[in-house]
PDB file of N, CA and C in Angstrom:
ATOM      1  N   UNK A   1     -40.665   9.684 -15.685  1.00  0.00           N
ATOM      2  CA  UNK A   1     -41.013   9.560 -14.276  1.00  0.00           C
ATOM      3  C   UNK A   1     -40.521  10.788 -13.528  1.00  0.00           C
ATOM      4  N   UNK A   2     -41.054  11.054 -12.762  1.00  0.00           N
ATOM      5  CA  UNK A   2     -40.755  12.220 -11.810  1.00  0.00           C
ATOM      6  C   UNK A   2     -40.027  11.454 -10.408  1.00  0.00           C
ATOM      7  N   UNK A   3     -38.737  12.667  -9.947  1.00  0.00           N
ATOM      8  CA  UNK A   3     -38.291  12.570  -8.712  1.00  0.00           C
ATOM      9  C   UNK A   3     -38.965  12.785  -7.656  1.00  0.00           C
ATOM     10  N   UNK A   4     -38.738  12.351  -6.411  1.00  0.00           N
ATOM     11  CA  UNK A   4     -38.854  13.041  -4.968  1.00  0.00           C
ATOM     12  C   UNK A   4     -38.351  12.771  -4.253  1.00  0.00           C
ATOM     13  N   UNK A   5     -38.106  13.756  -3.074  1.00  0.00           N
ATOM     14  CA  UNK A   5     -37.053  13.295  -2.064  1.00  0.00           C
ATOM     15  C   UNK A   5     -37.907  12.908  -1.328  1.00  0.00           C
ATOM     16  N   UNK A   6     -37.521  11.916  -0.363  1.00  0.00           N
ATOM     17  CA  UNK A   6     -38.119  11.337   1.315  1.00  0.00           C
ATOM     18  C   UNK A   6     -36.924  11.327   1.816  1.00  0.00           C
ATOM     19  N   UNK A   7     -37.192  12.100   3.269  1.00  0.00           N
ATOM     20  CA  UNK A   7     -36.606  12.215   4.561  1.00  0.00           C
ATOM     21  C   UNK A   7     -36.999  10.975   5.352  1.00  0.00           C
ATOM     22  N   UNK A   8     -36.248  10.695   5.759  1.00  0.00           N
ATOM     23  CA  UNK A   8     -36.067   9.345   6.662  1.00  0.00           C
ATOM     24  C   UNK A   8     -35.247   9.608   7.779  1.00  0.00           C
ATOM     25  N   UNK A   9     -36.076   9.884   9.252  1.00  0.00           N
ATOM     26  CA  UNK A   9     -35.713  10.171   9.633  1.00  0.00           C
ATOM     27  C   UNK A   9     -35.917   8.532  10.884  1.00  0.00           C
ATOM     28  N   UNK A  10     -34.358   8.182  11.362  1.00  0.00           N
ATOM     29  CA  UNK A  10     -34.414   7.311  12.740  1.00  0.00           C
ATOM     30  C   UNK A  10     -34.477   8.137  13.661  1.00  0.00           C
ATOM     31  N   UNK A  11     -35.319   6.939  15.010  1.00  0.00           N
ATOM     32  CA  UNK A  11     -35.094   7.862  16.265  1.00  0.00           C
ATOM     33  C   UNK A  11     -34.518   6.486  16.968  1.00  0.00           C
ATOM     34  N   UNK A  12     -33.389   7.252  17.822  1.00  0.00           N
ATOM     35  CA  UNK A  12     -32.913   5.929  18.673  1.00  0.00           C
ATOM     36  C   UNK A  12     -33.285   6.675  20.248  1.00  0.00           C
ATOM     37  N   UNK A  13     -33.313   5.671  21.564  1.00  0.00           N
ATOM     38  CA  UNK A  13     -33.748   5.955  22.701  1.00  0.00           C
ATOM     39  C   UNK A  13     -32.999   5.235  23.799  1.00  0.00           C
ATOM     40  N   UNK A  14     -33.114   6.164  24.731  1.00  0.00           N
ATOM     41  CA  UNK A  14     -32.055   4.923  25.850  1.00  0.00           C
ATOM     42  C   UNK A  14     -32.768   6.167  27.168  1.00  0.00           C
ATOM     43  N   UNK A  15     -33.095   5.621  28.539  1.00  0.00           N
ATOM     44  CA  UNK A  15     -33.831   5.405  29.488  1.00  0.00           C
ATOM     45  C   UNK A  15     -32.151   5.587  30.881  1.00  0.00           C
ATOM     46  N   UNK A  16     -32.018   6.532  31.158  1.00  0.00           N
ATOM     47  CA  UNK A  16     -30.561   6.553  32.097  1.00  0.00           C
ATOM     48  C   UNK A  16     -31.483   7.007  33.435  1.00  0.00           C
ATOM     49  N   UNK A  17     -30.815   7.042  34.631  1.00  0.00           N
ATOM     50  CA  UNK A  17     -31.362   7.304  36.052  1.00  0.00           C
ATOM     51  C   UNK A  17     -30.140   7.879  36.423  1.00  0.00           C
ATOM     52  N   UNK A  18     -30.172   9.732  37.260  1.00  0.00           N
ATOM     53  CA  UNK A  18     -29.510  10.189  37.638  1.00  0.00           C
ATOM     54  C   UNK A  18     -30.135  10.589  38.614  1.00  0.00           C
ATOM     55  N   UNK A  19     -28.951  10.889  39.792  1.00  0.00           N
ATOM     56  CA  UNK A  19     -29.554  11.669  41.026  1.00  0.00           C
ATOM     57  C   UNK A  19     -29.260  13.331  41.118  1.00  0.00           C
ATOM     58  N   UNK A  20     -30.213  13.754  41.228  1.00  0.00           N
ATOM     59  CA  UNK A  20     -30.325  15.261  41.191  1.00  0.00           C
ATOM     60  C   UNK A  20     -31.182  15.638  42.634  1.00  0.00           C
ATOM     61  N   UNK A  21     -31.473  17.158  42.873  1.00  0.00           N
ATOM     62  CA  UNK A  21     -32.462  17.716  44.129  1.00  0.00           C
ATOM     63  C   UNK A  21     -33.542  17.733  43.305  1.00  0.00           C
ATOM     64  N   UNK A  22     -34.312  17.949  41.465  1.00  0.00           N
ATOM     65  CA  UNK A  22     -35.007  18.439  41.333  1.00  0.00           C
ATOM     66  C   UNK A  22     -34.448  18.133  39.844  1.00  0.00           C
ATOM     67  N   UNK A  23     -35.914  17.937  39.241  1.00  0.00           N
ATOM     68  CA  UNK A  23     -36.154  17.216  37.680  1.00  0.00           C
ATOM     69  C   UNK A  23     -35.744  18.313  36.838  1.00  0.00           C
ATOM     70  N   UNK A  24     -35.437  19.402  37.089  1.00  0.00           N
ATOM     71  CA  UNK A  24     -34.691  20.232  35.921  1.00  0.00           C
ATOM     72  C   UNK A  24     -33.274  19.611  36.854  1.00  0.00           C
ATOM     73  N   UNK A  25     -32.850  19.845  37.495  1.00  0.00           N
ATOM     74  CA  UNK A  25     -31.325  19.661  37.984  1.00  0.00           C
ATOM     75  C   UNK A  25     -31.344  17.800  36.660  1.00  0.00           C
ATOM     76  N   UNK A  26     -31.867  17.254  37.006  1.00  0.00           N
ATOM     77  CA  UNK A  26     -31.497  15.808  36.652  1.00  0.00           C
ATOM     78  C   UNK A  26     -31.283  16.040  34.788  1.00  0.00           C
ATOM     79  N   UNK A  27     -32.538  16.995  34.667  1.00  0.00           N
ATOM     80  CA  UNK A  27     -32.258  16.860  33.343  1.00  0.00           C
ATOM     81  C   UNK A  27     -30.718  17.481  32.813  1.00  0.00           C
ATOM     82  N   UNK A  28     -30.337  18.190  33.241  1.00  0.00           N
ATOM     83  CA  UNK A  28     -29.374  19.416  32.969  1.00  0.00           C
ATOM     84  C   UNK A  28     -28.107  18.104  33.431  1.00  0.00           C
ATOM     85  N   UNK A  29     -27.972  17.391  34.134  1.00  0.00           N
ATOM     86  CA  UNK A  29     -27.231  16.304  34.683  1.00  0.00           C
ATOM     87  C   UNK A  29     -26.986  15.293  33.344  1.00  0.00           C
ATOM     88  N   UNK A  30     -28.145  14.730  33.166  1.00  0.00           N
ATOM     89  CA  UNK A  30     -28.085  13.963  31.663  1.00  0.00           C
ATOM     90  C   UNK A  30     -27.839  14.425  30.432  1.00  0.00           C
ATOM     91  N   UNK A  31     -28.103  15.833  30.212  1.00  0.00           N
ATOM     92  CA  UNK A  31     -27.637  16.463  28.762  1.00  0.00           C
ATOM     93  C   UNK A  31     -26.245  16.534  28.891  1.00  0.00           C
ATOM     94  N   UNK A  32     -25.310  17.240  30.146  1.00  0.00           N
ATOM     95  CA  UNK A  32     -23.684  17.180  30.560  1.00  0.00           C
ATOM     96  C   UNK A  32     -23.540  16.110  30.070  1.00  0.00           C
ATOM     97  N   UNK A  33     -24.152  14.939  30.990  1.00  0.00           N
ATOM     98  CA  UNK A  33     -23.184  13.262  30.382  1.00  0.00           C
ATOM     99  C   UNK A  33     -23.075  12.629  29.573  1.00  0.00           C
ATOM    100  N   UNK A  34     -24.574  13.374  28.515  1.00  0.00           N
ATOM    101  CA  UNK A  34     -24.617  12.585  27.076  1.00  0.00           C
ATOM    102  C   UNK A  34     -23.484  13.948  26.394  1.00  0.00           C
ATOM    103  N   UNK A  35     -23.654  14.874  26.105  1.00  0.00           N
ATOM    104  CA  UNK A  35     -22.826  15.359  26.096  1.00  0.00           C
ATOM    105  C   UNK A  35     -20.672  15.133  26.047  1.00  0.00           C
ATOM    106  N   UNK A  36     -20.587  14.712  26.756  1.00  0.00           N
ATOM    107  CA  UNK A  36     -20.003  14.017  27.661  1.00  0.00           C
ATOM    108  C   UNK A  36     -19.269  12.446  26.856  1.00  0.00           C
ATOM    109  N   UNK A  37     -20.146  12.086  26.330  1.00  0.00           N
ATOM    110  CA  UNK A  37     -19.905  10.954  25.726  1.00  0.00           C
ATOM    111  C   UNK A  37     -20.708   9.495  27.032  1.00  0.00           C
ATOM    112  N   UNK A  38     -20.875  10.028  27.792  1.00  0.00           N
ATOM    113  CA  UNK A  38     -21.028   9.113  28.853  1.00  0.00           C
ATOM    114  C   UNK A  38     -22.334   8.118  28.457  1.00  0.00           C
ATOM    115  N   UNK A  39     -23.393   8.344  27.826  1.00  0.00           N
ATOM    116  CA  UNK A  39     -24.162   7.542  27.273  1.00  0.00           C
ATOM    117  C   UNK A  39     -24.129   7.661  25.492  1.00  0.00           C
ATOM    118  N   UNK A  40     -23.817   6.675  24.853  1.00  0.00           N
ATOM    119  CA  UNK A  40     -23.669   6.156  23.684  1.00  0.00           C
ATOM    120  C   UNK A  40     -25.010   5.434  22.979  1.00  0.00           C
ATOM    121  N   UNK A  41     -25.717   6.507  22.106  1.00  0.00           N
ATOM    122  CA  UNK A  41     -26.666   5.337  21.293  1.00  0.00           C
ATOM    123  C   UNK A  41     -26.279   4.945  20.173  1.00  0.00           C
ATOM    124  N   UNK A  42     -26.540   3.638  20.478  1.00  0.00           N
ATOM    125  CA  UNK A  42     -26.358   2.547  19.120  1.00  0.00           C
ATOM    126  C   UNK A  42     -27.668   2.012  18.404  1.00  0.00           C
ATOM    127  N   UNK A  43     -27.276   1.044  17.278  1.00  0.00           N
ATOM    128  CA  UNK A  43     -28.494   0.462  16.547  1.00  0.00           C
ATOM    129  C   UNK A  43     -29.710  -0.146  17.500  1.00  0.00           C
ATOM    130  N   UNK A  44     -28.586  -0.634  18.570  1.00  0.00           N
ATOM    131  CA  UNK A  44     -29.271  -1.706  20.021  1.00  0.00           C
ATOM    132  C   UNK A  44     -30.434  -0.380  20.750  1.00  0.00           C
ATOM    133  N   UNK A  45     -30.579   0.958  20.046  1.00  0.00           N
ATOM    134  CA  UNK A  45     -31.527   1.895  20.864  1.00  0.00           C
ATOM    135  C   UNK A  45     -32.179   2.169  19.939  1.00  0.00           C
ATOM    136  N   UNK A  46     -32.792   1.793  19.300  1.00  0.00           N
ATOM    137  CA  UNK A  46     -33.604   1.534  17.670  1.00  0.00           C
ATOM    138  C   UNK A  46     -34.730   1.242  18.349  1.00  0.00           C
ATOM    139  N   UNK A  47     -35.381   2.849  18.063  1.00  0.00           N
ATOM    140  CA  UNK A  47     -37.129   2.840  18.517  1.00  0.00           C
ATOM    141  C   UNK A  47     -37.858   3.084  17.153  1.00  0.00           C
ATOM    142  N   UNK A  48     -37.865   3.060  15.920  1.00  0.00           N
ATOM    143  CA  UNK A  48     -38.511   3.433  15.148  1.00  0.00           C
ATOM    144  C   UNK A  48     -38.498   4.210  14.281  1.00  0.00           C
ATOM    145  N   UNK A  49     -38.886   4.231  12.527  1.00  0.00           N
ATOM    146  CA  UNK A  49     -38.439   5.264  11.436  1.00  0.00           C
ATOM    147  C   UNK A  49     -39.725   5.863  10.885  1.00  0.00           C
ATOM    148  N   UNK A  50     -39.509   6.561  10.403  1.00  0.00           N
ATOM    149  CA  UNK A  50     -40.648   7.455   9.734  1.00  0.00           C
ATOM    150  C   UNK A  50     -39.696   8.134   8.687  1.00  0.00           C
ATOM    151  N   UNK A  51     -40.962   8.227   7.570  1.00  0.00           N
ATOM    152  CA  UNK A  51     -40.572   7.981   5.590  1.00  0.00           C
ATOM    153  C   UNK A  51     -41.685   9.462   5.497  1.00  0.00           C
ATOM    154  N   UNK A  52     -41.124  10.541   5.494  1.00  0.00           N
ATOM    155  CA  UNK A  52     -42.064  11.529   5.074  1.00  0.00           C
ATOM    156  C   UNK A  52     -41.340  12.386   3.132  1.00  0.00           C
ATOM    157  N   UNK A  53     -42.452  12.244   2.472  1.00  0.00           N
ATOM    158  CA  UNK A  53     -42.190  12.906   1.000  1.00  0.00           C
ATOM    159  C   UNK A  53     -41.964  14.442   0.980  1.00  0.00           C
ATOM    160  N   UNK A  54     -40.945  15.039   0.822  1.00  0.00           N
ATOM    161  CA  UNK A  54     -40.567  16.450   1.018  1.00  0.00           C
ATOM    162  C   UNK A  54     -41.201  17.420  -0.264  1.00  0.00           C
ATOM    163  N   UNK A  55     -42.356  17.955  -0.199  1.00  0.00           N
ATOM    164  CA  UNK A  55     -42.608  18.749  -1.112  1.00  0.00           C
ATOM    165  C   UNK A  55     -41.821  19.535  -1.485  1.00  0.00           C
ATOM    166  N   UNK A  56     -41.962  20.351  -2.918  1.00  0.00           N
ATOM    167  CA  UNK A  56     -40.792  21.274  -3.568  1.00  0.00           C
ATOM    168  C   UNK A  56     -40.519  22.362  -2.549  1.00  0.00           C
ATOM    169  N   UNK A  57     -41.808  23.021  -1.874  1.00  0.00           N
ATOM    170  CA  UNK A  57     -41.361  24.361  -1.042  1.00  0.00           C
ATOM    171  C   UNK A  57     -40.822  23.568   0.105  1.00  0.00           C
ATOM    172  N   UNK A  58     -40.564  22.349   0.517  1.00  0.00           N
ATOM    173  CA  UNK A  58     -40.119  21.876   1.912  1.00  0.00           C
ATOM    174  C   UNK A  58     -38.715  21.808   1.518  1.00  0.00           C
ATOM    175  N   UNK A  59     -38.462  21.219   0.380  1.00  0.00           N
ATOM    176  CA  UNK A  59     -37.250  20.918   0.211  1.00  0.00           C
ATOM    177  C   UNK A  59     -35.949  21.009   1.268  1.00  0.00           C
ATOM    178  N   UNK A  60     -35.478  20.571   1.890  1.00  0.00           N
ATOM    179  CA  UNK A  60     -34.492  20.951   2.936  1.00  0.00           C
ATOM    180  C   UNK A  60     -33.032  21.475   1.928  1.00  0.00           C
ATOM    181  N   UNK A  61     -32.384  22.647   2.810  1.00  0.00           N
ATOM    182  CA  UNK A  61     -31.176  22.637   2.022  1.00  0.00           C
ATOM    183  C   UNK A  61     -30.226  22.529   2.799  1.00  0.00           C
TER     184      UNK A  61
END
């Protein structure tokens, strides 16, 4: 039988509201606080997995 690797990759998600003047300011606000530790994702932010087969030239190292 032959090997292969699959990448499995989770994505978790979480939805925060900050006040900023302007949607780059807010974003730059939320990267600091996650950053920060201030928002925490857990299993409870479990949006979904995806199973992709890593060809030989993909191989990750």
């Amino acid at each position: 039988m032959k090997e292969y690797e699959i990448k499995i990759t989770e994505t978790l998600g979480m939805t925060v509201t900050v006040e900023a003047a302007n949607a780059a300011q807010a974003r730059e606000i939320a990267e600091r606080n996650w950053k920060d530790g201030d928002y925490i994702l857990d299993a409870d932010h479990f949006k979904g997995v995806t199973f992709r087969t890593l060809l030989d030239r993909e191989k990750e190292r």
